[in-house]
Protein backbone atom coordinates (compact mmCIF):
# COMPACT_ATOMS: atom_id res chain seq x y z
CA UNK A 1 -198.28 102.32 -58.92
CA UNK A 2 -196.63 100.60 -62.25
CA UNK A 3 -198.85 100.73 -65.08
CA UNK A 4 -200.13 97.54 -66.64
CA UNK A 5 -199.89 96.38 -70.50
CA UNK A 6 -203.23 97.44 -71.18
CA UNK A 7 -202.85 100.78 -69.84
CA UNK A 8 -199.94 101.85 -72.12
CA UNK A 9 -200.57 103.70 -75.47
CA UNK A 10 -199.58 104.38 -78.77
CA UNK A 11 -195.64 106.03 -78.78
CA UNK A 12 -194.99 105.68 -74.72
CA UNK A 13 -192.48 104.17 -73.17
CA UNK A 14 -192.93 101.12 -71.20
CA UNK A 15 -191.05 99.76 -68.05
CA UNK A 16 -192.96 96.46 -66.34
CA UNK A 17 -192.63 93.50 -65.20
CA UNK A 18 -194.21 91.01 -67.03
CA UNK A 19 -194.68 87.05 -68.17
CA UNK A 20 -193.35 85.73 -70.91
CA UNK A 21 -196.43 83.63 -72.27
CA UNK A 22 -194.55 83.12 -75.07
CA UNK A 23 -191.40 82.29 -76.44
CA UNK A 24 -189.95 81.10 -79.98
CA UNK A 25 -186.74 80.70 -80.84
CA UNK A 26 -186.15 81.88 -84.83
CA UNK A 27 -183.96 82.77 -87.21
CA UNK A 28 -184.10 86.30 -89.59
CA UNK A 29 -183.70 86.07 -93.77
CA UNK A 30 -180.18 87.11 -92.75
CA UNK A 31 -179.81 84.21 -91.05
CA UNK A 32 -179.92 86.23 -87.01
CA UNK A 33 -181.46 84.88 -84.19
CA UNK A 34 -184.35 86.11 -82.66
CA UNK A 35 -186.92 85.66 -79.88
CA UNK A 36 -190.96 86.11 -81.29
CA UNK A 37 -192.33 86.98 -77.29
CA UNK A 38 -195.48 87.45 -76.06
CA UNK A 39 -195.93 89.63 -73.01
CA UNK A 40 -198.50 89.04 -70.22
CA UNK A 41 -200.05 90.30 -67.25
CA UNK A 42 -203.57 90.71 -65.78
CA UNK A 43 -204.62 93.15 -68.00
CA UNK A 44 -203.51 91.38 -71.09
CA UNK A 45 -200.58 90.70 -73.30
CA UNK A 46 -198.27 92.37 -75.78
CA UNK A 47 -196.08 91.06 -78.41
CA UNK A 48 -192.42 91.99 -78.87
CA UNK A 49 -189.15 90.76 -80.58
CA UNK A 50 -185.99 90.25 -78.91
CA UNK A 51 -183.87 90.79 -81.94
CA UNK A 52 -179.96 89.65 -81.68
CA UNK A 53 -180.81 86.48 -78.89
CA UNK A 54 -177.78 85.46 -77.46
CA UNK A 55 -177.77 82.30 -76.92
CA UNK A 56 -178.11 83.13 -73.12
CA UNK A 57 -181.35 85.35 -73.98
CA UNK A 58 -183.03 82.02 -75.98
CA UNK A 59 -182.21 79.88 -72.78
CA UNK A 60 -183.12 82.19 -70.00
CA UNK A 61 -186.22 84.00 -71.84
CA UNK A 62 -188.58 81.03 -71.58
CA UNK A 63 -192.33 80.69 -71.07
CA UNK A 64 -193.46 80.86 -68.25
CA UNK A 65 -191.02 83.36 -66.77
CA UNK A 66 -191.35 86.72 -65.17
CA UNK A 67 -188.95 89.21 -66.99
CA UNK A 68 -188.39 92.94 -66.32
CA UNK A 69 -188.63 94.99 -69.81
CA UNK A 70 -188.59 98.12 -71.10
CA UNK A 71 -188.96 99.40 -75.04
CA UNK A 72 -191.81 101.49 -76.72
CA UNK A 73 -195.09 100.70 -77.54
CA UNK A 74 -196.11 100.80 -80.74
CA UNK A 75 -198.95 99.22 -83.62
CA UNK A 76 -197.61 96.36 -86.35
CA UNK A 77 -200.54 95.10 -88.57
CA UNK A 78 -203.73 96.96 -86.50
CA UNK A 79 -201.96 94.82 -83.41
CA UNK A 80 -200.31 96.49 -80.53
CA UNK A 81 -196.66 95.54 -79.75
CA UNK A 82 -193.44 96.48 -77.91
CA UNK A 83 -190.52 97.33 -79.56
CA UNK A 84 -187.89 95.91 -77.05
CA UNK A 85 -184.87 98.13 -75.67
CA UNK A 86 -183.99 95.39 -72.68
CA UNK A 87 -185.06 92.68 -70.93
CA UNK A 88 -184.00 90.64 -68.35
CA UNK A 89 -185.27 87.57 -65.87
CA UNK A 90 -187.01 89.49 -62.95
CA UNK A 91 -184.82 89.05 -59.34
CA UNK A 92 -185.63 87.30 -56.44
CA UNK A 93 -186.34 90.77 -54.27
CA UNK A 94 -188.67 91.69 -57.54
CA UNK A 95 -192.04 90.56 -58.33
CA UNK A 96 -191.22 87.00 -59.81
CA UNK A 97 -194.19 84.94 -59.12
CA UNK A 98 -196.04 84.48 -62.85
CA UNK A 99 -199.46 84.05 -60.23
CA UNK A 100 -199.03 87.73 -60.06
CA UNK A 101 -199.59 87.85 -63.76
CA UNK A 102 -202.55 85.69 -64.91
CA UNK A 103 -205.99 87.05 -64.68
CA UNK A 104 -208.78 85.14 -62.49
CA UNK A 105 -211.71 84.15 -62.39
CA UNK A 106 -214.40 87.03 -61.12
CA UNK A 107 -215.15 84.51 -58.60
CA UNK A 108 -213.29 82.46 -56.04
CA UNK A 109 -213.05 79.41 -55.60
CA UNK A 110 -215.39 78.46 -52.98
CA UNK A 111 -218.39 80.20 -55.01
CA UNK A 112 -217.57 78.58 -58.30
CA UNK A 113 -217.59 74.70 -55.90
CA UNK A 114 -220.82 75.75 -54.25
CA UNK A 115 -222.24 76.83 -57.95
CA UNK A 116 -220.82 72.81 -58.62
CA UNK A 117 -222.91 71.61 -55.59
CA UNK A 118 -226.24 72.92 -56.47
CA UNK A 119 -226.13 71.50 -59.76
CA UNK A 120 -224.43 68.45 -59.05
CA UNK A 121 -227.38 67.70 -56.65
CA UNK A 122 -230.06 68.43 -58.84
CA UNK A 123 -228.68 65.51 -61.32
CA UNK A 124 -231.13 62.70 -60.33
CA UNK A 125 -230.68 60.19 -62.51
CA UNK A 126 -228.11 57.55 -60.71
CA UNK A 127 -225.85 56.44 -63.96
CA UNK A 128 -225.25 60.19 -64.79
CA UNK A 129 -224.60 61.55 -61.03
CA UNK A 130 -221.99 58.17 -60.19
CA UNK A 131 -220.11 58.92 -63.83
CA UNK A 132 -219.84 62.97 -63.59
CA UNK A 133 -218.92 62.26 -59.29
CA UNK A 134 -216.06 59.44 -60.45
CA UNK A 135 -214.72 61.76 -62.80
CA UNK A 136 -214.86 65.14 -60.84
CA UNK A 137 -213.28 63.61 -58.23
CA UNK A 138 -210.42 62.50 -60.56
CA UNK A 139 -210.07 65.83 -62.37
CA UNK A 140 -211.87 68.36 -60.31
CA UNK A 141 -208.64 70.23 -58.72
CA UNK A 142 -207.76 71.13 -62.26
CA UNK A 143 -211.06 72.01 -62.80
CA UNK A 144 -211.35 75.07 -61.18
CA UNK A 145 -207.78 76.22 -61.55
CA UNK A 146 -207.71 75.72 -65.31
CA UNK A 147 -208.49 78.54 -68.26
CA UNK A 148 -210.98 76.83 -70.63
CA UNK A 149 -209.10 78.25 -73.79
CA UNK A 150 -205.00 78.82 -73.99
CA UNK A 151 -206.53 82.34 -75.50
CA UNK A 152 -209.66 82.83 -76.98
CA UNK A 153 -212.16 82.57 -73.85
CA UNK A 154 -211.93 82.57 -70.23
CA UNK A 155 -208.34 82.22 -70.30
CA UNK A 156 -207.74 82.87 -66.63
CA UNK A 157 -207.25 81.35 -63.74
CA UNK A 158 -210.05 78.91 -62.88
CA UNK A 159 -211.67 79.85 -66.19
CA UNK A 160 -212.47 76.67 -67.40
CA UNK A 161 -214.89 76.41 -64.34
CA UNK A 162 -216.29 79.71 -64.28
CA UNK A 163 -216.84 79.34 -68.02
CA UNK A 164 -218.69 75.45 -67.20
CA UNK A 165 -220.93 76.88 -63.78
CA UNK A 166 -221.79 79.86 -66.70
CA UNK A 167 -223.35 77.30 -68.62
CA UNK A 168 -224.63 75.47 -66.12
CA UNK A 169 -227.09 78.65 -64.94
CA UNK A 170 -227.72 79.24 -68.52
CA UNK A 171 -229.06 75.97 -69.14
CA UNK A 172 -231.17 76.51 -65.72
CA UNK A 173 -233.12 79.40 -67.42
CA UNK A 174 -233.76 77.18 -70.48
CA UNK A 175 -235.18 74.50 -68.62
CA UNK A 176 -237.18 76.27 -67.06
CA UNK A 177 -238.37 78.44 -70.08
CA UNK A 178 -239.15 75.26 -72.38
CA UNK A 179 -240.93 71.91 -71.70
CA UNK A 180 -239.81 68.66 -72.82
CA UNK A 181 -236.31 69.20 -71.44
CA UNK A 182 -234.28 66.28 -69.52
CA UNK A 183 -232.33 68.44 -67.22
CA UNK A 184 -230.61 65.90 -65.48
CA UNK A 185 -229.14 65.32 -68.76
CA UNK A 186 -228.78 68.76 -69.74
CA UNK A 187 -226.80 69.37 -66.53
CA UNK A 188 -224.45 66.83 -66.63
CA UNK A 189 -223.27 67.10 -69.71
CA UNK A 190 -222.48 70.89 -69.33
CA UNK A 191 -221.04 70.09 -66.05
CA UNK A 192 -218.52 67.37 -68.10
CA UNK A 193 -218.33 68.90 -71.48
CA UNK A 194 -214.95 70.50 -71.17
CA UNK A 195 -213.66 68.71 -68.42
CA UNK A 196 -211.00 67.07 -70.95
CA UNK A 197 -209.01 70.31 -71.36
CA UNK A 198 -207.57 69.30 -68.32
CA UNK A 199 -205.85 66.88 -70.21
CA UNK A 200 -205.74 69.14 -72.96
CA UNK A 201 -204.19 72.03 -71.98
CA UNK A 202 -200.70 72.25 -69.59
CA UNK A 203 -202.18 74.54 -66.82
CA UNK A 204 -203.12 78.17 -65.92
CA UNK A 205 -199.42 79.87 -66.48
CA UNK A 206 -198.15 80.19 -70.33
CA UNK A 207 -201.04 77.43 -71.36
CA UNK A 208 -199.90 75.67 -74.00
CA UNK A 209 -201.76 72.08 -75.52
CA UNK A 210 -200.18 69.31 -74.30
CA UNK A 211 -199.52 66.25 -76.74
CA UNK A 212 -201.94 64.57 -76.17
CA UNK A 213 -204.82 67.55 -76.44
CA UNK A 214 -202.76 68.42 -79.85
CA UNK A 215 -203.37 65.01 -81.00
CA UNK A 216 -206.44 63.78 -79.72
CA UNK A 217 -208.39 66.67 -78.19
CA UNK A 218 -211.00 66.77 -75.30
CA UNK A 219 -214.05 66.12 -76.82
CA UNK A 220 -212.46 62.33 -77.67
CA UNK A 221 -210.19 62.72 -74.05
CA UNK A 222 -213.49 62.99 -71.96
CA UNK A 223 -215.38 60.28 -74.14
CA UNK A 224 -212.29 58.16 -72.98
CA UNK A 225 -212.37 59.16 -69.66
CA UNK A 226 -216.31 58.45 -69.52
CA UNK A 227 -215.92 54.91 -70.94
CA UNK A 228 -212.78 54.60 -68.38
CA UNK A 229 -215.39 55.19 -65.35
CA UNK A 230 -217.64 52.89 -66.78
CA UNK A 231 -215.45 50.28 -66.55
CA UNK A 232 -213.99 51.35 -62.97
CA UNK A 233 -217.64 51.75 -62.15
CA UNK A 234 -218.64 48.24 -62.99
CA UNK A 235 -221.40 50.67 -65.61
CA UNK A 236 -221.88 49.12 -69.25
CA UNK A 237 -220.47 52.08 -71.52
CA UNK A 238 -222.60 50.99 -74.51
CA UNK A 239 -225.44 50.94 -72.08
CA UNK A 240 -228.30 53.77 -73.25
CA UNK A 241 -228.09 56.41 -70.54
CA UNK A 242 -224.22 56.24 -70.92
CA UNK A 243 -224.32 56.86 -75.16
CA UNK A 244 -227.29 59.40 -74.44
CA UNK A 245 -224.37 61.36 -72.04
CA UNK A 246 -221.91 60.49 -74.36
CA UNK A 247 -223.27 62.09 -77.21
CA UNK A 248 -223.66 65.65 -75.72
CA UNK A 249 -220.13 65.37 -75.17
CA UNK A 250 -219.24 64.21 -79.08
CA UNK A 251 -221.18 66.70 -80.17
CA UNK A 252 -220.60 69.78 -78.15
CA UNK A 253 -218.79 71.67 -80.61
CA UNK A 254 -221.74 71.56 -83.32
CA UNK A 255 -219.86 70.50 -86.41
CA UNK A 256 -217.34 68.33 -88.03
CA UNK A 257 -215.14 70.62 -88.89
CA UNK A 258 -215.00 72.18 -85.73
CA UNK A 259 -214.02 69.42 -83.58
CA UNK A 260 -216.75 67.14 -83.15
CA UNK A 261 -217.18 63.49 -84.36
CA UNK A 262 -220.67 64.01 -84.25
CA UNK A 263 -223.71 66.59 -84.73
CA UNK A 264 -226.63 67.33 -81.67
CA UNK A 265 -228.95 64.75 -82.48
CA UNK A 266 -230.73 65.38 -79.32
CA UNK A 267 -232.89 68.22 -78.01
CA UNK A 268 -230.14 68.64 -75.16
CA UNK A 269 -227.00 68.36 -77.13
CA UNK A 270 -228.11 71.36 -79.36
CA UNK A 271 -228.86 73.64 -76.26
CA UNK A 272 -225.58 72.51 -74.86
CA UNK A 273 -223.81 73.45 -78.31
CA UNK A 274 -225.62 76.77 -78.40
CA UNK A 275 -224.70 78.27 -74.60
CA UNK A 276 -221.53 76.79 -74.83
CA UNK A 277 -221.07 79.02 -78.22
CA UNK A 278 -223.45 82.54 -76.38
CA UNK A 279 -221.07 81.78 -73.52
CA UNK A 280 -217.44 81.57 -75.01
CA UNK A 281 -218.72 84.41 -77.35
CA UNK A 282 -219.87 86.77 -74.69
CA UNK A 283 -216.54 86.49 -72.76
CA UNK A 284 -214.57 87.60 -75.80
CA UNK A 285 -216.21 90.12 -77.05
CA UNK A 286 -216.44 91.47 -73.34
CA UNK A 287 -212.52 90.69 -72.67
CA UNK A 288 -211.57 92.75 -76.00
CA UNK A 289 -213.82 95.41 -75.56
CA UNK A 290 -212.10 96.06 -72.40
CA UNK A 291 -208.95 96.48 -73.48
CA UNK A 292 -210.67 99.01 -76.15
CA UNK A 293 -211.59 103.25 -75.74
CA UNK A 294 -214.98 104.15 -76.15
CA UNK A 295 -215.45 105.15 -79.69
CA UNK A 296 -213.46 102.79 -81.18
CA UNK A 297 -213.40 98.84 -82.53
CA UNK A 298 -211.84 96.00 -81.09
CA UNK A 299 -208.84 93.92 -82.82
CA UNK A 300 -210.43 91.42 -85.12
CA UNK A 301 -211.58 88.74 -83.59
CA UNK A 302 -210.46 85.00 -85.07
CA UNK A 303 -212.88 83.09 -83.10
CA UNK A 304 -215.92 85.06 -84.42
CA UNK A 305 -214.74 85.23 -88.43
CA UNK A 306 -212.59 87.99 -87.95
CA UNK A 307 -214.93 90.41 -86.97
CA UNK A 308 -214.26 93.69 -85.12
CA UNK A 309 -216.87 95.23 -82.43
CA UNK A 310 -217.75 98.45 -81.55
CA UNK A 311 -217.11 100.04 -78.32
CA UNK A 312 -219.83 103.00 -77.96
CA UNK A 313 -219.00 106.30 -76.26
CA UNK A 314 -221.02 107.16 -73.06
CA UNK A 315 -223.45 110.00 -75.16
CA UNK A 316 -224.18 106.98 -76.94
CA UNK A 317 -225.55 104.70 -74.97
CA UNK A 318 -228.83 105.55 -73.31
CA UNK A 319 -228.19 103.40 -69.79
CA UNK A 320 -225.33 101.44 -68.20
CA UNK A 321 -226.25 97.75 -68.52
């Protein structure tokens, strides 16, 4: 059986198939073209240059496609790489299907829309349940086939609603912890909070941000798309319950300066903002450490301040988790 990305060291030589999650065209100090790639498949991605593109390589070589490649792996800047010998589109009687290549959700569909139902039927306030139906039944096939991040968290198949029914059974426990909690609330605005990075992002194979999520963003796509409902609803979208909803998406992201054009000024926003940061947290430090030996650290991580985590040996931890 072919090894996969992850399972290649230091010095070896590499021969896979993989997808080209990305591509850019650019030019050398000398004044050469060459092709910045980076190298996916379910086990995780690679980078490598494609140094002397022919024009043929920078028109052929294109996100989103499955390419056969060989060339060495090797470490540039404490990041892994490949340097590239060849590489070539994959055939038609080879595996070309970039499906094959993505990483899913751990699990399938029809558990992650039976996690929906449960909570979508304990939301039991009317406003709320007609807004978050209107809208899943608008953007709910891209829902659950969507990553929630082009590479930072649950950037798989159906991740976006694995990383959503995550928060969803997060915010259970709390509710049930703490008193004073409007759960209906609490519920439907985790069930909605991301559900504009389907208008954000391009889709599950070599996600990129579309215009429109470059420019705007979901947190200010789904406010549009809630006071959109509204209107289709014959709902007032200045009306209280519909601001109160509004809010905990506005604010989901926690600050300013990290995407939201307001702070958690309710009890609910701030637990929202808090699992949805535990949750997109947990999955990366999980996904890196995976790809890391016991008894060493993982790459730094961006979307924790750079930090690196420790992957303990078996002698050093007491019990399996």
């Amino acid at each position: 059986m072919a090894k996969l990305i992850a399972q290649y060291q230091d010095g070896e030589e590499m021969q896979l198939f993989a997808l080209i999650k990305e591509a850019a065209a650019k030019t050398t100090s000398a004044g050469k073209p060459y092709l910045a790639l980076t190298l996916a498949d379910a086990s995780g991605e690679i980078s490598g240059m494609r140094w002397d593109a022919a024009p043929k390589d920078i028109a052929e070589l294109q996100a989103g496609k499955v390419v056969s490649v060989k060339g060495q792996r090797e470490t540039y800047r404490d990041r892994p790489q490949i340097k590239i010998e060849t590489i070539r589109l994959a055939g038609d009687d080879e595996p070309h299907d970039p499906l094959l290549f993505v990483p899913r959700a751990p699990e399938t569909t029809a558990q992650l829309k039976a996690g929906f139902r449960e909570f979508f039927d304990l939301i039991d306030e009317p406003v709320w349940k007609k807004i978050a139906g209107h809208l899943f039944s608008k953007h709910g096939d891209k829902l659950f086939s969507y990553p929630a991040a082009k590479s930072n968290h649950h950037a798989f198949v159906g991740g976006l609603a694995f990383h959503t029914l995550s928060i969803l059974r997060l915010a259970r426990s709390v509710a049930a912890q703490y008193s004073g909690i409007n759960a209906a609330l609490l519920y439907t605005g985790a069930m909605l909070h991301d559900l504009g990075k389907t208008i954000e992002l391009s889709g599950p194979i070599a996600t990129q941000y579309t215009v429109m999520g470059n420019l705007i963003g979901h947190i200010s796509l789904l406010d549009g798309e809630i006071v959109q409902a509204c209107d289709e609803l014959d709902l007032d979208p200045e009306a209280p319950k519909v601001i109160l909803l509004r809010h905990m998406i506005l604010s989901h992201h926690g600050l300013l300066e990290y995407g939201s054009p307001a702070r958690p000024q309710l009890l609910e926003a701030e637990i929202l903002h808090q699992l949805d940061e535990l949750d997109a947290s947990i999955m990366t430090i999980q996904t890196a450490l995976k790809q890391t030996a016991p008894g060493e650290y993982t790459d730094r991580l961006f979307s924790l301040d750079n930090r690196r985590f420790y992957r303990p040996t078996s002698e050093e931890t007491l019990k399996k988790s």
